[in-house]
Protein backbone atom coordinates (compact mmCIF):
# COMPACT_ATOMS: atom_id res chain seq x y z
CA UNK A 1 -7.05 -114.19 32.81
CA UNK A 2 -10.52 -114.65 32.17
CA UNK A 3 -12.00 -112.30 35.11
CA UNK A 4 -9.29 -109.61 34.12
CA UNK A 5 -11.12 -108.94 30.83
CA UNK A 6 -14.41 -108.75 32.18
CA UNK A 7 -13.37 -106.31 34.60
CA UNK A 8 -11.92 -104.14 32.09
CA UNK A 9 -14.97 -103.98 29.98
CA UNK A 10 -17.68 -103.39 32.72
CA UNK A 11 -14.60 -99.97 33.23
CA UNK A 12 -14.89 -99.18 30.21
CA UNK A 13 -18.87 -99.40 30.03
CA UNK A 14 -18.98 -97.47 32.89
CA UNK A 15 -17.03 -94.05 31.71
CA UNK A 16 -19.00 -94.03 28.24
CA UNK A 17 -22.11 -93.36 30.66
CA UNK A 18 -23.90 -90.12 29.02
CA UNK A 19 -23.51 -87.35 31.87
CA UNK A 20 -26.94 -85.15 32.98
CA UNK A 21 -27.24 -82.12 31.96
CA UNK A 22 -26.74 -79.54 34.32
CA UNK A 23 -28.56 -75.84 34.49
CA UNK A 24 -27.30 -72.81 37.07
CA UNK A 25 -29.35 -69.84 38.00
CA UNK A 26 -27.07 -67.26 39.80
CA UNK A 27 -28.86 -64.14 40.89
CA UNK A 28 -27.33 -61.05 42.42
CA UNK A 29 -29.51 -58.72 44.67
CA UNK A 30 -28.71 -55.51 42.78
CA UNK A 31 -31.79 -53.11 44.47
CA UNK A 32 -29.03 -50.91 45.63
CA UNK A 33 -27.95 -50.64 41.64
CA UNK A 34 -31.39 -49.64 40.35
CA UNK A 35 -32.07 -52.82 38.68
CA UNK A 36 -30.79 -56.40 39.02
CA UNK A 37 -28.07 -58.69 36.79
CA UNK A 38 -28.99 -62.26 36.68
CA UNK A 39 -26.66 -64.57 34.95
CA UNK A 40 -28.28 -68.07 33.69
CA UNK A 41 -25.96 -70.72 33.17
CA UNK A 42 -26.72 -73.71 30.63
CA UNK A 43 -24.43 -76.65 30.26
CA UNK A 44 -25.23 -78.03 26.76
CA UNK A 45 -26.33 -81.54 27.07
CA UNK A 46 -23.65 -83.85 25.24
CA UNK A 47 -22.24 -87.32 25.35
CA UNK A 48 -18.58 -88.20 25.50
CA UNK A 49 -16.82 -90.04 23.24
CA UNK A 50 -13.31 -91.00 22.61
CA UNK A 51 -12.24 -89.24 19.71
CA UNK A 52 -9.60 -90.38 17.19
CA UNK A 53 -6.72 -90.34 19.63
CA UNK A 54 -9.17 -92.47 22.43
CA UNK A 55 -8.94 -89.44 24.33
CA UNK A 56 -12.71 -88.08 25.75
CA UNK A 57 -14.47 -85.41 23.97
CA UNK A 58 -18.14 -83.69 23.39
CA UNK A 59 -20.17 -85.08 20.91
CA UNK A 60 -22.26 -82.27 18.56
CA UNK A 61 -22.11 -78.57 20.45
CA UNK A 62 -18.83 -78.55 22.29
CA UNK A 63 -17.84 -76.82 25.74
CA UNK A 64 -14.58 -75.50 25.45
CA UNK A 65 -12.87 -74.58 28.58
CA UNK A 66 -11.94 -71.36 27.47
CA UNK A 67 -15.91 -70.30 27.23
CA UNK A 68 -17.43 -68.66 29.92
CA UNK A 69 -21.19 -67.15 30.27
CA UNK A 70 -21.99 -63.14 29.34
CA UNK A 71 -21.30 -60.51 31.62
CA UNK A 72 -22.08 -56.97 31.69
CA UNK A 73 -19.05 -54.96 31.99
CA UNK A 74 -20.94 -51.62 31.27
CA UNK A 75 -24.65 -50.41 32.47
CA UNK A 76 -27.14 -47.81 30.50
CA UNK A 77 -27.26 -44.88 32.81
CA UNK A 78 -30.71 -42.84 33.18
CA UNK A 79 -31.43 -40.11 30.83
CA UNK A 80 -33.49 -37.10 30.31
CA UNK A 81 -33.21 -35.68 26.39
CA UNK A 82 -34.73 -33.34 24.47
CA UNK A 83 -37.83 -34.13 21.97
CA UNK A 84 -36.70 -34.73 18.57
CA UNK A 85 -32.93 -34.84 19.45
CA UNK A 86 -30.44 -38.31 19.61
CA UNK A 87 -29.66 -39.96 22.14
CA UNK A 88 -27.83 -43.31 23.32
CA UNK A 89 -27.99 -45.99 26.09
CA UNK A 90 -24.99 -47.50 26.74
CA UNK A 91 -24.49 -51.15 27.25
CA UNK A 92 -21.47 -53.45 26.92
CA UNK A 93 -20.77 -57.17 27.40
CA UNK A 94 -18.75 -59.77 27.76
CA UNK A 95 -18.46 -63.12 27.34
CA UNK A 96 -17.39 -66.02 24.96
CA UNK A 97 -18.35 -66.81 22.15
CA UNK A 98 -19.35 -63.09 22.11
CA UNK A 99 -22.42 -62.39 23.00
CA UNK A 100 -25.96 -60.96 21.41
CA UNK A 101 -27.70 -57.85 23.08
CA UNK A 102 -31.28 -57.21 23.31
CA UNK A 103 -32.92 -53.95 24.50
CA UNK A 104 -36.29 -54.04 26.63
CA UNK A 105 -38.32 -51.35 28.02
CA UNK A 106 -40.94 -51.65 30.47
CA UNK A 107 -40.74 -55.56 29.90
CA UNK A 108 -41.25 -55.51 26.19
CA UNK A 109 -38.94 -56.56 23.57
CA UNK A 110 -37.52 -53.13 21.82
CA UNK A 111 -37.73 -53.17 17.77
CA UNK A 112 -34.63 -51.80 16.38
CA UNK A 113 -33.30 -51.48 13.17
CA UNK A 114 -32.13 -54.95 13.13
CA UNK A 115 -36.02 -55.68 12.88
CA UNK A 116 -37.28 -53.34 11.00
CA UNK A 117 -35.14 -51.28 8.93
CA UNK A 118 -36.99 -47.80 9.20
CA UNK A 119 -36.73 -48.07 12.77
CA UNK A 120 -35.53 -44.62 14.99
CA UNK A 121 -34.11 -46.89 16.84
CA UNK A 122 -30.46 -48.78 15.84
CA UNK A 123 -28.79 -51.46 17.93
CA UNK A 124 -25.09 -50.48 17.53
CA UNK A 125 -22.26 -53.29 17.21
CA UNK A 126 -21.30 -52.40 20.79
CA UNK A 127 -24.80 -53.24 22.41
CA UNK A 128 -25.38 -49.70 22.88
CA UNK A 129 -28.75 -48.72 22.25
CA UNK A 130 -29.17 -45.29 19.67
CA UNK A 131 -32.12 -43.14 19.10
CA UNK A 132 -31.98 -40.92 15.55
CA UNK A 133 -34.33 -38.85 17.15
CA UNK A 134 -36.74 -38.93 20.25
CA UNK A 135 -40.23 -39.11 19.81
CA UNK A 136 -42.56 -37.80 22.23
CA UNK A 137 -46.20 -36.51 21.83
CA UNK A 138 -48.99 -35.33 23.91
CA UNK A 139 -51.09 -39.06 23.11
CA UNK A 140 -47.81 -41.18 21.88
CA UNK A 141 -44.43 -41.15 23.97
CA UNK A 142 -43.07 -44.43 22.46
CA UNK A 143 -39.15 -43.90 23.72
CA UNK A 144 -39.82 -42.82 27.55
CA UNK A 145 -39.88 -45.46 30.09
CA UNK A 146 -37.39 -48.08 31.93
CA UNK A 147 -34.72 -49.99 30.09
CA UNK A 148 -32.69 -52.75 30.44
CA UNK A 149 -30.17 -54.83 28.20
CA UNK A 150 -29.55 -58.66 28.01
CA UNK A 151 -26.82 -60.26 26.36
CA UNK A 152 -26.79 -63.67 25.90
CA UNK A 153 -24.92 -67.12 24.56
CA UNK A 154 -25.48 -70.94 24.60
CA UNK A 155 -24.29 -70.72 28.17
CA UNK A 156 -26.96 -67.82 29.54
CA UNK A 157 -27.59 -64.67 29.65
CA UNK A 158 -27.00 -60.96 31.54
CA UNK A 159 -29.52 -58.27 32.37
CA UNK A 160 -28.33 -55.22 33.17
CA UNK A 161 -29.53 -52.77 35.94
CA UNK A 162 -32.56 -50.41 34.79
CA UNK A 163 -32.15 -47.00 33.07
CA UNK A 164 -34.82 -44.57 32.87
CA UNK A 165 -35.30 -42.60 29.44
CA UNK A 166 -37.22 -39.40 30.33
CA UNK A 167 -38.17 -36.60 28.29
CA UNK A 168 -37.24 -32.93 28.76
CA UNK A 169 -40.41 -30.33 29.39
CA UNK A 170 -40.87 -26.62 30.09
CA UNK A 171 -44.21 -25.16 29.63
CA UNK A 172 -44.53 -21.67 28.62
CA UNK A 173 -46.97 -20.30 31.18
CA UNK A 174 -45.74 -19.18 34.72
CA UNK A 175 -47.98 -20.69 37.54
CA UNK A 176 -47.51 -17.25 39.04
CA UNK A 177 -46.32 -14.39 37.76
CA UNK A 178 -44.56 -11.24 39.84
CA UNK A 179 -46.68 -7.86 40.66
CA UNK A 180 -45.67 -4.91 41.32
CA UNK A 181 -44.38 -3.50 44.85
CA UNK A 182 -44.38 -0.02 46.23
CA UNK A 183 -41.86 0.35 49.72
CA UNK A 184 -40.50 2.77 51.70
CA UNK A 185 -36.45 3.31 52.12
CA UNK A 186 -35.15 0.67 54.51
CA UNK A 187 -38.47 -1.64 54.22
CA UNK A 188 -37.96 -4.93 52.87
CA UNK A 189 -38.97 -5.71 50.06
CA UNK A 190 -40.81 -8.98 48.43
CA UNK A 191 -41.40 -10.30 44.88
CA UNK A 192 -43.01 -13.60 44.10
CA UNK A 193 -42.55 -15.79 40.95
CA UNK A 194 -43.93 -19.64 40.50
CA UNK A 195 -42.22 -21.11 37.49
CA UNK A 196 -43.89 -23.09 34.76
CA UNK A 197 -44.26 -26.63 34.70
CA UNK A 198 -41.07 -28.65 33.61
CA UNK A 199 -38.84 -31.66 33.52
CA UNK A 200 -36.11 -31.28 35.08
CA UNK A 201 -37.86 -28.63 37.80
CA UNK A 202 -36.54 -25.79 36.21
CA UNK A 203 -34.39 -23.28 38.20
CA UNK A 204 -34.89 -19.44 39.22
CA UNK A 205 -33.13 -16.33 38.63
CA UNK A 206 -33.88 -12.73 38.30
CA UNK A 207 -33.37 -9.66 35.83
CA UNK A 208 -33.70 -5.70 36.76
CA UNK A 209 -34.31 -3.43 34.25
CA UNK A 210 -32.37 -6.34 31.94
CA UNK A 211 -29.75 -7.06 33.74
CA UNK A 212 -28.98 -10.22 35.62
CA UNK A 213 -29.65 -9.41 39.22
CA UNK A 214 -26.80 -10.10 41.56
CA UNK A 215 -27.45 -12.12 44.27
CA UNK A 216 -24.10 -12.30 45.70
CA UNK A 217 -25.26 -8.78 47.63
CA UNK A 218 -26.28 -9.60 51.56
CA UNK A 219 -29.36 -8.10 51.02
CA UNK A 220 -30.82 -9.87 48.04
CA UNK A 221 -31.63 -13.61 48.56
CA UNK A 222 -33.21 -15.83 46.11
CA UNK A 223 -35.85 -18.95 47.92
CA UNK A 224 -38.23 -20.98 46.15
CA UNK A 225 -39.13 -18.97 43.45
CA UNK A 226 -39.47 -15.43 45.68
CA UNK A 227 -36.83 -12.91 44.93
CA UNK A 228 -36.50 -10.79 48.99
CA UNK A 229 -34.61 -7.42 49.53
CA UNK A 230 -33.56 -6.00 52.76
CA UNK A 231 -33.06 -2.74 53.90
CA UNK A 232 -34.26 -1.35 50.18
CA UNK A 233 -32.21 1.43 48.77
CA UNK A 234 -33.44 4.01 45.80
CA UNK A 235 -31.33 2.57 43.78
CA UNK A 236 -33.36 -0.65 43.59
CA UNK A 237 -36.10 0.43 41.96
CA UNK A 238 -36.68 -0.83 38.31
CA UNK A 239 -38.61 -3.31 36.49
CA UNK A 240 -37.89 -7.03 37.01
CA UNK A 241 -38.41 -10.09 35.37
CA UNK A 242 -38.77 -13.60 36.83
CA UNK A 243 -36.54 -16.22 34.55
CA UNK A 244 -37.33 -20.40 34.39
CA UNK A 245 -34.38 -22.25 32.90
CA UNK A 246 -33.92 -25.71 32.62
CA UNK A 247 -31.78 -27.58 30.03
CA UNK A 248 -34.78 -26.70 27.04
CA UNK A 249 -34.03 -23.00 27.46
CA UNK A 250 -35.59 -20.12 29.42
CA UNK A 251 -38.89 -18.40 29.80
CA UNK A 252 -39.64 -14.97 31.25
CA UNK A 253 -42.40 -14.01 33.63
CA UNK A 254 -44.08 -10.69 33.31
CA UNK A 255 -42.88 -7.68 34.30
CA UNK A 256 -43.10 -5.90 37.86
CA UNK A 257 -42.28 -2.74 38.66
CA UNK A 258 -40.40 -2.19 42.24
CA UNK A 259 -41.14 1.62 43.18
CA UNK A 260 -39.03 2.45 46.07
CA UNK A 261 -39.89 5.63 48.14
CA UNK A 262 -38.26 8.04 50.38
CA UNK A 263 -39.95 9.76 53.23
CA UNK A 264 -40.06 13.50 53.77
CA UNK A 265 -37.07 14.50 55.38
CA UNK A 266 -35.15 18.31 56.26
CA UNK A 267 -32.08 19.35 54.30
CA UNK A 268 -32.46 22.65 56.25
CA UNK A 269 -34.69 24.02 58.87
CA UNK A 270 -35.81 27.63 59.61
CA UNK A 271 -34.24 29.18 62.26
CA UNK A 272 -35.07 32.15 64.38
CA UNK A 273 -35.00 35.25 63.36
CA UNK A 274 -35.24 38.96 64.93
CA UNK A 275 -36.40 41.78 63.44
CA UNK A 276 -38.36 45.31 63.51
CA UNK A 277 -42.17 45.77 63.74
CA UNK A 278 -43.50 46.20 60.21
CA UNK A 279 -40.70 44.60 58.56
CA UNK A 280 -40.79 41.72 56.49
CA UNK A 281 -38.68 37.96 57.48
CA UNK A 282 -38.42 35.31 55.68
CA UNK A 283 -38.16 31.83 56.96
CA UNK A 284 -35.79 29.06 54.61
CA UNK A 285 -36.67 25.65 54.18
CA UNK A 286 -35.44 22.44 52.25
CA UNK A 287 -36.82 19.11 52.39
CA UNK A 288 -36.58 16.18 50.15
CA UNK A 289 -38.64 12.83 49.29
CA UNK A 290 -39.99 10.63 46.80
CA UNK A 291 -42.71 11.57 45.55
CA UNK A 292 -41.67 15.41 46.17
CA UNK A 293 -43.04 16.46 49.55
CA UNK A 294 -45.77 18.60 49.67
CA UNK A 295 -44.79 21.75 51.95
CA UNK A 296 -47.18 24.10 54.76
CA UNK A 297 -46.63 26.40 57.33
CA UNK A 298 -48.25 27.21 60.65
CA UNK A 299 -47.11 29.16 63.48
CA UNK A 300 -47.90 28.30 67.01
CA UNK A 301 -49.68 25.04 66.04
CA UNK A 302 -52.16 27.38 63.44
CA UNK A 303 -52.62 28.61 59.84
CA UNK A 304 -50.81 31.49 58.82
CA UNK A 305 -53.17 34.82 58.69
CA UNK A 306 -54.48 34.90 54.81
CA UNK A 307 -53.00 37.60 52.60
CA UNK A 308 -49.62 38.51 54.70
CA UNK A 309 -47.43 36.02 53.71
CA UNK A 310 -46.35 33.98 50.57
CA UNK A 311 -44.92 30.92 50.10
CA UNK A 312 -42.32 30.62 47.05
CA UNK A 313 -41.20 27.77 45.02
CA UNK A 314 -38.03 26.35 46.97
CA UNK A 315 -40.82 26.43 50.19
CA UNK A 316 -39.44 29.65 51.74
């Protein structure tokens, strides 16, 4: 009877033992993503203790079963925004109890309202991050660079992948601006623009004589910047503009003039004529061209003889 009681106490000595505490690091290769999530695990160090009912419980911060570490069910996504306008990162987690979010950009801790109250920056109850206004200068660009969120509980924490904040530019000045071009009918023809500096690169598209130029025609075709026509017509000739657009606006290149011209050609051609010795002929002919063709006669491959004939104003 004697050895049955001892055994019992050394079992019962030997579950009240205080269990380690235990720490998990699980990291998940997220290059692919951008940025990387890495989930920290912390089992709270506690001793058991039978509680009321002798059953086996935590003794000051409990783990409940139900609790589980953060997780990041939503990622910022990279932005580029306007100076001075809102904007908002977007970042949600999960996890229980529910967890806090944190901001950071390029591995600093971001101040937020929650910090200091005249702040541009608020931390909204979702996790989201949310700008009032951007603020970017030529010496001070305090809101561009990479960010990521972490939300975290007494069992560990989430990071989500990076976002990049960018801001939006277009310069005013054109790196090159179009000049004029003089061509023949049926020539090609070749006008070239470089656009101003900007964020995003802005795009190109061109305007005759105010219009926007369309470039679904076969002939016209629009490549880095340079505006080419084939097989020119009259009816191309104008003044055209050069036009930068990205999501800031536009911006408008100087004008160049396109002059198209058409070589001298005959409407109608003299033909042979007989007539009497001493009487006079005349001799019809019509030619057109851009500028207006300039018009002389010779016969047999030499000036006319001065003073015995006359050349009128339609070139007969």
């Amino acid at each position: 009877m004697l050895a049955l009681r001892v055994v019992l106490v050394i079992s019962l000595l030997d579950t009240s033992k205080t269990e380690p505490s235990r720490s998990v690091i699980v990291s998940s290769d997220a290059e692919k993503h951008r940025g990387s999530q890495e989930v920290s695990t912390n089992l709270p160090e506690s001793k058991t203790e039978p509680d009321q009912d002798g059953n086996l419980g935590y003794k000051g911060s409990r783990l409940r079963q139900e609790d589980f570490p953060p997780r990041i069910v939503e990622h910022p996504s990279d932005l580029i925004v306007s100076k001075g306008e809102p904007a908002t990162l977007n970042c949600k987690a999960e996890g229980r109890p529910p967890p806090t979010v944190e901001w950071y950009k390029d591995g600093e801790r971001v101040e937020t309202d929650r910090d200091n109250p005249r702040s541009h920056r608020m931390l909204l109850p979702s996790g989201s991050l949310f700008f009032l206004r951007i603020i970017h200068g030529r010496r001070s660009k305090p809101d561009d660079g990479s960010y990521v969120c972490v939300a975290r509980n007494y069992l560990g924490q989430a990071i989500s992948h990076n976002a990049s904040l960018e801001v939006a530019i277009l310069r005013d000045d054109f790196r090159q601006n179009p000049v004029d071009v003089m061509v023949a009918v049926g020539e090609p023809a070749v006008l070239e623009c470089q656009p101003p500096r900007g964020h995003p690169e802005p795009t190109i598209s061109w305007r005759k004589d105010g219009t926007n130029l369309d470039d679904r025609d076969e002939r016209i075709t629009i490549r880095s910047g340079k505006l080419m026509i084939t097989n020119t017509l009259k009816t191309d000739a104008g003044k055209y503009i050069c036009v930068a657009t990205n999501m800031l606006g536009e911006r408008e290149s100087e004008t160049a003039e396109l002059t198209v011209l058409e070589r001298p050609t005959f409407v109608k051609r003299p033909s042979s004529v007989v007539v009497l010795t001493d009487e006079s002929v005349e001799f019809h002919c019509v030619v057109q061209g851009d500028p207006v063709p300039i018009v002389r006669w010779r016969k047999d491959d030499s000036d006319l003889p001065k003073g015995r004939y006359e050349v009128l104003e339609d070139h007969t």
